[in-house]
Protein backbone atom coordinates (compact mmCIF):
# COMPACT_ATOMS: atom_id res chain seq x y z
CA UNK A 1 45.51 46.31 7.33
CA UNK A 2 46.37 43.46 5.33
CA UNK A 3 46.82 41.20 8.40
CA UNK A 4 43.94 42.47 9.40
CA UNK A 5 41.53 41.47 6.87
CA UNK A 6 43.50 37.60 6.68
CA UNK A 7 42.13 37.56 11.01
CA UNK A 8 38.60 38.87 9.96
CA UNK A 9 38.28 35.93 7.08
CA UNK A 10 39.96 32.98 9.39
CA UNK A 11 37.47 34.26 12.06
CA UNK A 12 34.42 34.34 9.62
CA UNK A 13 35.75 30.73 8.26
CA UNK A 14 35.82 29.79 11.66
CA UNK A 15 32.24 30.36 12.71
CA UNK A 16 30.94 29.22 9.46
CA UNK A 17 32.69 26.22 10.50
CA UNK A 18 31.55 25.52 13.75
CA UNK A 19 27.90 26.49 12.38
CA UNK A 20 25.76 23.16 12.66
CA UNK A 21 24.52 22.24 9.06
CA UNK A 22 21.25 22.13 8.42
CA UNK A 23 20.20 18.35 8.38
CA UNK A 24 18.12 17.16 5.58
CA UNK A 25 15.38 14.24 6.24
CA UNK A 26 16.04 11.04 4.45
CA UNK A 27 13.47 8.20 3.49
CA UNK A 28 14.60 5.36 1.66
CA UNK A 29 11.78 4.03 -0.98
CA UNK A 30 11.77 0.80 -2.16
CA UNK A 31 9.45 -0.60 -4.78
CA UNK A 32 8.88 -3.30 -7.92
CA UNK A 33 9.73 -1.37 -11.03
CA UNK A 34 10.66 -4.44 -12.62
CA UNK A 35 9.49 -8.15 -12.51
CA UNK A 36 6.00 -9.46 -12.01
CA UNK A 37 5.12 -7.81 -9.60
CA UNK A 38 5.85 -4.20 -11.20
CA UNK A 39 1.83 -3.72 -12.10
CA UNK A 40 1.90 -2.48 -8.80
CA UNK A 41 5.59 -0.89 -8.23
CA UNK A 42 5.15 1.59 -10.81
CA UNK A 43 1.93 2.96 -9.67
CA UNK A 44 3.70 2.70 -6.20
CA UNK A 45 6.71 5.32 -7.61
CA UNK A 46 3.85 7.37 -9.01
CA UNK A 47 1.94 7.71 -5.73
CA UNK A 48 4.87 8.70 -4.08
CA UNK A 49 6.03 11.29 -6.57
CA UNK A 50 2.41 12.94 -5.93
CA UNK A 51 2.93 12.75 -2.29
CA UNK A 52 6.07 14.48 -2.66
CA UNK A 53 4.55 17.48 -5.29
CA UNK A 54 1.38 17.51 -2.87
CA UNK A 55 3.61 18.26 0.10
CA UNK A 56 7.65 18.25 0.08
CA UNK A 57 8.79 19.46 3.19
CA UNK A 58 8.30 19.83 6.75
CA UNK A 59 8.54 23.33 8.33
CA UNK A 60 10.95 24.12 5.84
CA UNK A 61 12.92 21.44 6.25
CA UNK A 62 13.42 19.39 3.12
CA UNK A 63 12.45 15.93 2.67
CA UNK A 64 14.99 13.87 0.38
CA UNK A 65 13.81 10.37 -1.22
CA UNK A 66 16.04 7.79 -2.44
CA UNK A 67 14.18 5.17 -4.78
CA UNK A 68 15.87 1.65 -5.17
CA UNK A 69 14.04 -0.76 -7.35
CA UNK A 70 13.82 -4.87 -5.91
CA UNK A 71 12.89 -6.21 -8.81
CA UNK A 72 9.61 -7.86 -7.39
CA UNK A 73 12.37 -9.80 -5.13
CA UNK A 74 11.85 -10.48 -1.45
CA UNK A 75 15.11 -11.00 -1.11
CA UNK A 76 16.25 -7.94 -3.18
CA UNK A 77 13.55 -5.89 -1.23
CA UNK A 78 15.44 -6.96 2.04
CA UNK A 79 19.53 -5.96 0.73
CA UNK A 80 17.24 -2.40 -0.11
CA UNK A 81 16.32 -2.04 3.28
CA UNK A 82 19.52 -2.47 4.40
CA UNK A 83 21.53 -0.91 1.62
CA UNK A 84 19.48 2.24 2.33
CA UNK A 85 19.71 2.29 6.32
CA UNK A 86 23.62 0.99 7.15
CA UNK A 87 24.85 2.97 3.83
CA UNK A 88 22.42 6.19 3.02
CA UNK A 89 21.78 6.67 6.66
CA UNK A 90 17.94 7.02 5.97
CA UNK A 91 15.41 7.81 9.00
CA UNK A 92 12.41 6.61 7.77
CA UNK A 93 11.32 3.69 5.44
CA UNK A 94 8.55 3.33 2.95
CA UNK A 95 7.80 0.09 0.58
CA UNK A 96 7.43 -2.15 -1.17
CA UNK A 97 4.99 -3.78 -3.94
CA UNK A 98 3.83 -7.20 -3.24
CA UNK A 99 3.22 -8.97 0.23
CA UNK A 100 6.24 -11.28 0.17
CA UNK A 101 8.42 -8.04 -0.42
CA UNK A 102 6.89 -6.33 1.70
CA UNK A 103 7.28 -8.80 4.86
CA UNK A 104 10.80 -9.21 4.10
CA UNK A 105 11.76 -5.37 3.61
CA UNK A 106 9.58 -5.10 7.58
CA UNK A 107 11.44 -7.62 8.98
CA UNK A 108 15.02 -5.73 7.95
CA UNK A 109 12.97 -2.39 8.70
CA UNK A 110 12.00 -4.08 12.55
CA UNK A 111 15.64 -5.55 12.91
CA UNK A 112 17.11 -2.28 12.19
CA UNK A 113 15.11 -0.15 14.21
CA UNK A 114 13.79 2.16 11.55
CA UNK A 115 10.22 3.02 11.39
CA UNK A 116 8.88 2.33 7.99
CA UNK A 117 5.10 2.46 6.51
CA UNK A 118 4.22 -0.42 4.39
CA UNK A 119 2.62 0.41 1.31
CA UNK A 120 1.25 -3.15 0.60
CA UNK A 121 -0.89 -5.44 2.37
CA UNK A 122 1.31 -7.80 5.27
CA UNK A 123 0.40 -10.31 7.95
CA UNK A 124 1.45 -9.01 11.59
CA UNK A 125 4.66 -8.95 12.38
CA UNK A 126 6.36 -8.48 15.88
CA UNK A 127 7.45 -5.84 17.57
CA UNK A 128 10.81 -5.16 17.76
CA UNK A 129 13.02 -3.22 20.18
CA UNK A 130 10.98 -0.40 21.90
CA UNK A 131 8.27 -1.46 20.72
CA UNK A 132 6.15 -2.02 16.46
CA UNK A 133 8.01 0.01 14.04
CA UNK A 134 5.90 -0.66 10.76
CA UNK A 135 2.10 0.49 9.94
CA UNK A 136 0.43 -0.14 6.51
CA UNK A 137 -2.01 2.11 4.70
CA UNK A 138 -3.77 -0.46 2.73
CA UNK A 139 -6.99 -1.48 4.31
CA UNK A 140 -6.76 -5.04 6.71
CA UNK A 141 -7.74 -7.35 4.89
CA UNK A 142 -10.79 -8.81 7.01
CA UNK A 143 -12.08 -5.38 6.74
CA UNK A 144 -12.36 -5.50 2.66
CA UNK A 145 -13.14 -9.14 2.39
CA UNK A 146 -15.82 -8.65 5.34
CA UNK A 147 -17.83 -6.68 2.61
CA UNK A 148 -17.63 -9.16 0.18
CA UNK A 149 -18.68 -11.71 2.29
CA UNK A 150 -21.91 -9.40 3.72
CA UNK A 151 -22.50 -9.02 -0.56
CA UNK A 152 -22.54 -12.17 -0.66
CA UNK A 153 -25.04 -13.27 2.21
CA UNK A 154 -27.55 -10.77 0.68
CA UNK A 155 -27.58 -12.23 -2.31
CA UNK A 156 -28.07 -15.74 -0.63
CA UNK A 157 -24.59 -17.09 -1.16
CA UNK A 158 -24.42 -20.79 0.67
CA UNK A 159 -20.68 -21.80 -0.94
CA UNK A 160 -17.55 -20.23 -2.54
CA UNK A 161 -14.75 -21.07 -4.01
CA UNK A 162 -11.11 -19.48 -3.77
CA UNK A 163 -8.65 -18.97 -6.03
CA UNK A 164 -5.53 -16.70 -5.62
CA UNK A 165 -2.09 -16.54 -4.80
CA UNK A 166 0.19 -19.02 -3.80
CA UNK A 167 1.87 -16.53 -1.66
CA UNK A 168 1.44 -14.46 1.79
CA UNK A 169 -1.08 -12.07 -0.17
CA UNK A 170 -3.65 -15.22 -1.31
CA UNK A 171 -3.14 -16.75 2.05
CA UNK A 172 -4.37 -13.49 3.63
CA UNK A 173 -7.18 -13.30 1.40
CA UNK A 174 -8.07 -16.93 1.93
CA UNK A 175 -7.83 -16.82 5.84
CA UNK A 176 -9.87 -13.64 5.80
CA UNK A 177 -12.94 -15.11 3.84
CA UNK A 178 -12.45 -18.16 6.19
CA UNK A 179 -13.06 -15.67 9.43
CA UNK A 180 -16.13 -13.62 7.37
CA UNK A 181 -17.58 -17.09 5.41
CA UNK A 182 -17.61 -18.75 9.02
CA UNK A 183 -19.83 -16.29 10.74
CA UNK A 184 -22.22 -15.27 8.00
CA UNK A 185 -22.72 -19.75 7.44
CA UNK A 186 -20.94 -19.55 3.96
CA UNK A 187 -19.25 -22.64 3.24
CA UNK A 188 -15.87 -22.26 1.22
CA UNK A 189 -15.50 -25.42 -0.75
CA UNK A 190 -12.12 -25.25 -2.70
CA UNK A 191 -8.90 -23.43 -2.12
CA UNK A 192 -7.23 -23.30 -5.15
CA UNK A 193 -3.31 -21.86 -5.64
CA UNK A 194 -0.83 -20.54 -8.46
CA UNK A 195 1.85 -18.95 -8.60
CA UNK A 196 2.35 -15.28 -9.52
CA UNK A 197 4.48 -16.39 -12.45
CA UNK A 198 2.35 -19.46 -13.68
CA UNK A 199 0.86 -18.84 -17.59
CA UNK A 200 -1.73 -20.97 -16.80
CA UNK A 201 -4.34 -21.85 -14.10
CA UNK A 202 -7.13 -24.16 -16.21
CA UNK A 203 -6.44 -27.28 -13.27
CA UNK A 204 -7.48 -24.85 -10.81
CA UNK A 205 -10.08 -22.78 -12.60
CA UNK A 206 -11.58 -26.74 -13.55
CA UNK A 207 -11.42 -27.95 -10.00
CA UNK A 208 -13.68 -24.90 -8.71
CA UNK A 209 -15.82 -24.95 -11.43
CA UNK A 210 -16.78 -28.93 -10.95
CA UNK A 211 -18.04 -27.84 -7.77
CA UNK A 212 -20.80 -26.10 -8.95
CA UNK A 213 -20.25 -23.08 -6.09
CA UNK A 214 -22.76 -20.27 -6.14
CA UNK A 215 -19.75 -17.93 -6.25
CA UNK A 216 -16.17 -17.44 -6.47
CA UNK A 217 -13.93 -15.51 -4.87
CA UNK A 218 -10.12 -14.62 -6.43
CA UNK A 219 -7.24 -13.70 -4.33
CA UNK A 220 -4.64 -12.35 -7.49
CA UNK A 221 -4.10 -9.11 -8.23
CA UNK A 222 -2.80 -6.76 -10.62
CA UNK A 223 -1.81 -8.57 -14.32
CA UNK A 224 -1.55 -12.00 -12.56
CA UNK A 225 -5.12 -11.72 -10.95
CA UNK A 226 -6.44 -11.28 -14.75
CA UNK A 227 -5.43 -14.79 -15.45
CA UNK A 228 -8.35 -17.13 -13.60
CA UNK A 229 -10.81 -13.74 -15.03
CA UNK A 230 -10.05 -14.77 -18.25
CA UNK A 231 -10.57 -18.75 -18.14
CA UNK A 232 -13.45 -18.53 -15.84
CA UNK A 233 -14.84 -16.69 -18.98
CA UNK A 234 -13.37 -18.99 -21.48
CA UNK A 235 -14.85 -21.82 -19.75
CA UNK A 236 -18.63 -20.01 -19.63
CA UNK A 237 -18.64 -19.41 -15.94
CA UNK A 238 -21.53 -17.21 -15.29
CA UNK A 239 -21.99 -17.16 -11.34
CA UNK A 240 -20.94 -14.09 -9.33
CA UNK A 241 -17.27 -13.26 -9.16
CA UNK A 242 -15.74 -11.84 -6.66
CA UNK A 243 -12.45 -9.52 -6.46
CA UNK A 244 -10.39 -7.74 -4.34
CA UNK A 245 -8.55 -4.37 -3.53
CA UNK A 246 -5.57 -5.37 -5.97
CA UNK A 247 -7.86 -5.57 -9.56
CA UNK A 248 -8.59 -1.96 -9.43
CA UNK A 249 -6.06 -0.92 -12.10
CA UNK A 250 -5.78 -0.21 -15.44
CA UNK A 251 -3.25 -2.64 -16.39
CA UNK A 252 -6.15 -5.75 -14.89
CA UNK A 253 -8.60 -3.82 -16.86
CA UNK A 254 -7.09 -3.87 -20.10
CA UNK A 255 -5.52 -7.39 -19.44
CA UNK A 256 -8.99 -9.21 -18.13
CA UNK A 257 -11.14 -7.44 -21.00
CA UNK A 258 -14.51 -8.08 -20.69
CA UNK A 259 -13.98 -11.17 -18.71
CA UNK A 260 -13.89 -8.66 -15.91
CA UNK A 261 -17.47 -7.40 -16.47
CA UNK A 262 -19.46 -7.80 -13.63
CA UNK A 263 -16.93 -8.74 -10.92
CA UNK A 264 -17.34 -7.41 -7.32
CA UNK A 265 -14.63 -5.80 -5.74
CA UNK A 266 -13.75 -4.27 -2.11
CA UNK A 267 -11.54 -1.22 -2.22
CA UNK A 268 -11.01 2.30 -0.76
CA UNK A 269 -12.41 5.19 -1.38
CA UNK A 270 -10.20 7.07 -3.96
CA UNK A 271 -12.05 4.33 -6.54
CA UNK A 272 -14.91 6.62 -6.48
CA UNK A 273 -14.09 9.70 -4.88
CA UNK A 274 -16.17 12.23 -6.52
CA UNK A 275 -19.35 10.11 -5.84
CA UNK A 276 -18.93 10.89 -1.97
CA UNK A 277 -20.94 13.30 -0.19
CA UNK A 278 -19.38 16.43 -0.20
CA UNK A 279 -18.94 16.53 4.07
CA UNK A 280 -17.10 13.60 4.04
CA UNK A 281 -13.25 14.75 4.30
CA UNK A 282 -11.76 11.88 2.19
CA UNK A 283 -13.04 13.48 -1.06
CA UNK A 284 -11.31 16.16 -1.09
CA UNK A 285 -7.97 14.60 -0.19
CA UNK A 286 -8.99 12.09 -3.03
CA UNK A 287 -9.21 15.47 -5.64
CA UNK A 288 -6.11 16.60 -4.09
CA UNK A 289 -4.57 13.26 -4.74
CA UNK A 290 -5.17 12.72 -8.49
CA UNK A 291 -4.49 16.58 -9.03
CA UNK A 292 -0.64 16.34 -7.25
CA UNK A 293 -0.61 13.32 -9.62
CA UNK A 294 -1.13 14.23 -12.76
CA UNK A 295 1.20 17.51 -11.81
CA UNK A 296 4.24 15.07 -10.84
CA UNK A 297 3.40 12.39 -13.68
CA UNK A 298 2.00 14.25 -16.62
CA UNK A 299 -1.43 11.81 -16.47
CA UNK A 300 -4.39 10.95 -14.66
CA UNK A 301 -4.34 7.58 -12.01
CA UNK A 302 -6.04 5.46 -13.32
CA UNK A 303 -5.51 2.58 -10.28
CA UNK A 304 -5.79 1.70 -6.41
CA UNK A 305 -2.13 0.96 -5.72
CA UNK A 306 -0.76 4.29 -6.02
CA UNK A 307 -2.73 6.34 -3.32
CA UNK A 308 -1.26 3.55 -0.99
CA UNK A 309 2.15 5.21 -1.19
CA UNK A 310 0.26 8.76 -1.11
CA UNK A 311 -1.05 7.88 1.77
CA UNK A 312 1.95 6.56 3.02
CA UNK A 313 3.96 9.52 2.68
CA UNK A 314 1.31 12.01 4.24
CA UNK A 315 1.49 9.42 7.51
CA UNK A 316 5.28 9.72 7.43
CA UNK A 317 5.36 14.06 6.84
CA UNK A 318 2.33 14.13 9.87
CA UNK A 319 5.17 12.02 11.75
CA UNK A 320 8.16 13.60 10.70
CA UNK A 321 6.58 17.03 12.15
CA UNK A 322 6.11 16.11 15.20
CA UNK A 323 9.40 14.25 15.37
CA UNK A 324 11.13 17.35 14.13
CA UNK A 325 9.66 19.20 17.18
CA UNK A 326 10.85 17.08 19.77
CA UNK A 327 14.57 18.71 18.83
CA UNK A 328 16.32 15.54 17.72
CA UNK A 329 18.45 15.76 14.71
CA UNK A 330 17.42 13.52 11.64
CA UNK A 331 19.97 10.94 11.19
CA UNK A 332 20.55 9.98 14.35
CA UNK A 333 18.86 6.79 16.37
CA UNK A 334 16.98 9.56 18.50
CA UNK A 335 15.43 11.05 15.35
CA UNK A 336 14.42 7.26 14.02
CA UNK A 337 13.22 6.89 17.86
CA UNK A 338 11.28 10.33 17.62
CA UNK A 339 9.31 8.99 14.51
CA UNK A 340 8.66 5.90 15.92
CA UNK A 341 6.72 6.94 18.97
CA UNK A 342 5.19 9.62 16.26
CA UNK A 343 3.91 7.14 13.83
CA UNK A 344 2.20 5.03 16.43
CA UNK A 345 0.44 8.21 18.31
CA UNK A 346 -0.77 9.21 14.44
CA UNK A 347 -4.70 10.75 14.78
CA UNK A 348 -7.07 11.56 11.56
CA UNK A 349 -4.65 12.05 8.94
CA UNK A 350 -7.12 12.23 5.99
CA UNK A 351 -5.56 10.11 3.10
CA UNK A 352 -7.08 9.12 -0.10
CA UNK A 353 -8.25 5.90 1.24
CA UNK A 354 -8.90 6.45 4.86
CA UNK A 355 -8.27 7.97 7.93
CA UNK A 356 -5.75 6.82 9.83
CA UNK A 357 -5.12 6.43 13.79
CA UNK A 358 -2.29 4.33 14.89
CA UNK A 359 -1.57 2.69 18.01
CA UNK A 360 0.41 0.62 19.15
CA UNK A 361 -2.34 -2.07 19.29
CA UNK A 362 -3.50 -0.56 15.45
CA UNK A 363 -0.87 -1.10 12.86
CA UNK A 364 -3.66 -0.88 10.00
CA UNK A 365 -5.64 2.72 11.49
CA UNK A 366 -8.48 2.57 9.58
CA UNK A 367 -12.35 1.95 9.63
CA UNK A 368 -14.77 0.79 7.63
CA UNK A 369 -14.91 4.45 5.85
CA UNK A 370 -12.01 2.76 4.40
CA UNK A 371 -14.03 0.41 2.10
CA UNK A 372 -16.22 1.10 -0.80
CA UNK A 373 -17.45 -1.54 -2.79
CA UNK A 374 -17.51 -1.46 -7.10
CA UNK A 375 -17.83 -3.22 -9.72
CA UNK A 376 -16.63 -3.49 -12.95
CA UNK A 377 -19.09 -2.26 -16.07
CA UNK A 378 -17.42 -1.50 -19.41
CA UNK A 379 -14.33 -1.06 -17.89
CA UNK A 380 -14.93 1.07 -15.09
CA UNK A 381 -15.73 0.57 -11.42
CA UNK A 382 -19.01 1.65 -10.63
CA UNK A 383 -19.90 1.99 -6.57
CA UNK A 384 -22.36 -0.07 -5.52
CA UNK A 385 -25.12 1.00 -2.43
């Protein structure tokens, strides 16, 4: 009897064995928690964490993150990338805060042939083996600066001047109001730089000025974008002022004061979501949003960056779905393949700031019911007609 029983139990042992595991979905996460550009990481970490109380798992599979923090680092937000695919094994990518980071953590992302969503604003970047691997949720950034630019032409705008970023995000900005300024005859007449890091930007805040434009247009965002707000202001600047997508948060609010009063900004739809007609789908994503949100983080959002990684991570669950049902296992190069070719066949996925469609022709997936514009009375963002 005794031998018995030791047969039944190395059997049992056996086939619990030989029992395939049941294989957990990885996605590394990689954003600015620290370092200048952490205005917009930590909203980033706080989309996510919604995304992940709004929805956590796919067909009952769970869904694990791993967070790493690149320090508002390029070349911190690349070792991530890499750390978290040839290391943690990860199947899916999502990151980072800033442009710079976020082109460097792609390229690793394209290299390595992991699909990833980018979660901040990048120029185009090749396709890599098989075909693109990386979409972004924010809006293109033609499409947002294309409604400043109409804003400005019906308020009889003839010249602007630009000041922003001395990095791939102001050189986006600037080369977008270039395309929109040519065809609506709006003359840009300075391009003025600094550095994300810089304390001061009086030279280039003078320069514009002693041009006498009838507006200007600012390519900063988050705390850094508050700096040419405030000495525009200190300097008695009156003309129109322009924004963008990156000054709708509460940390540029509280930084820019009432310099910011008045100024014009492009951004998605979240901003204002409970002043949309109640047919259109994105408001009630948007009250799903901020209600998953204040569940995972104990508060309200009170900024534009973090539905970018909400968004992001209801792209990669629609994805991860369909990948799932194709039979390959997660972890393996057929799974990364699987979301891949899922990503880029993506249709209507209602997010808080658009809809998205990708193709392989349509990294960005959205339309213009991806732009709102507001501005900025007594420190809130009011939508404009």
């Amino acid at each position: 009897m005794k031998k018995k029983n030791i047969l039944l139990i190395g059997a049992a042992l056996l086939l619990g064995a030989s029992a395939p595991a049941r294989a957990e979905i990885l996605v590394g996460f990689v954003t600015g928690l620290s370092g200048p550009v952490s205005s917009i990481g930590v909203p980033n970490a706080k989309g996510l964490a919604a995304g992940q109380a709004y929805v956590g798992e796919v067909d009952g599979e769970k869904v694990r993150v791993i967070q790493l923090d690149d320090g508002s680092d390029p070349a911190a937000s690349t070792r991530n990338a890499r750390k978290l695919v040839e290391q943690e094994k990860v199947d899916f990518l999502i990151g980072t805060s800033g442009a710079p980071q976020t082109l460097a953590m792609a390229t690793a992302a394209i290299e390595m042939k992991v699909p990833m969503v980018a979660v901040s604003p990048i120029a185009p970047v090749p396709a890599g083996e098989g075909g693109p691997w990386v979409v972004q949720t924010p809006q293109p950034t033609p499409l947002l600066v294309r409604g400043i630019v109409d804003h400005m032409k019906s308020r009889n705008v003839k010249t602007v001047a630009f000041i922003g970023f001395s990095d791939a995000f102001g050189d986006l900005m600037y080369n977008s109001l270039m395309q929109s300024a040519e065809k609506a005859e709006i003359k840009v007449i300075a391009n003025e730089r600094y550095a994300r890091s810089d304390n001061s930007v009086t030279a280039q805040v003078l320069r514009a000025v002693s041009l006498r434009p009838d507006a200007i247009m600012l390519g900063g965002t988050g705390t850094p974008g508050a700096l040419p707000v405030i000495a525009l202001a200190e300097r008695g600047y009156k003309g129109p002022l322009y924004g963008n997508h990156g000054m709708i948060s509460a940390d540029f609010l509280r930084l820019a004061g009432k310099s910011a009063e008045g100024i014009i900004c492009p951004t998605g739809p979240v901003t204002a979501g409970e002043q949309l007609p109640e047919n259109n789908p994105i408001r009630k994503v948007v009250l799903a949003f901020r209600a998953a949100y204040e569940k995972a983080n104990g508060e309200a959002p009170a900024d534009a960056f973090s539905p970018y990684a909400f968004d992001g991570w209801l792209v990669f669950m629609d994805a991860a779905k369909r990948a799932k049902a194709t039979g390959a296992a997660p972890g393996t190069p057929a799974f990364r393949n699987a979301l891949r070719e899922a990503l880029f066949t993506t249709k209507d996925v209602v997010g808080a700031h658009g809809i998205y469609s990708y193709t392989p022709a349509d990294r960005h997936g959205v339309d213009d019911r991806a732009r709102i514009l507001v501005q900025i009375e007594n420190g809130k963002y009011k939508l404009l007609p």
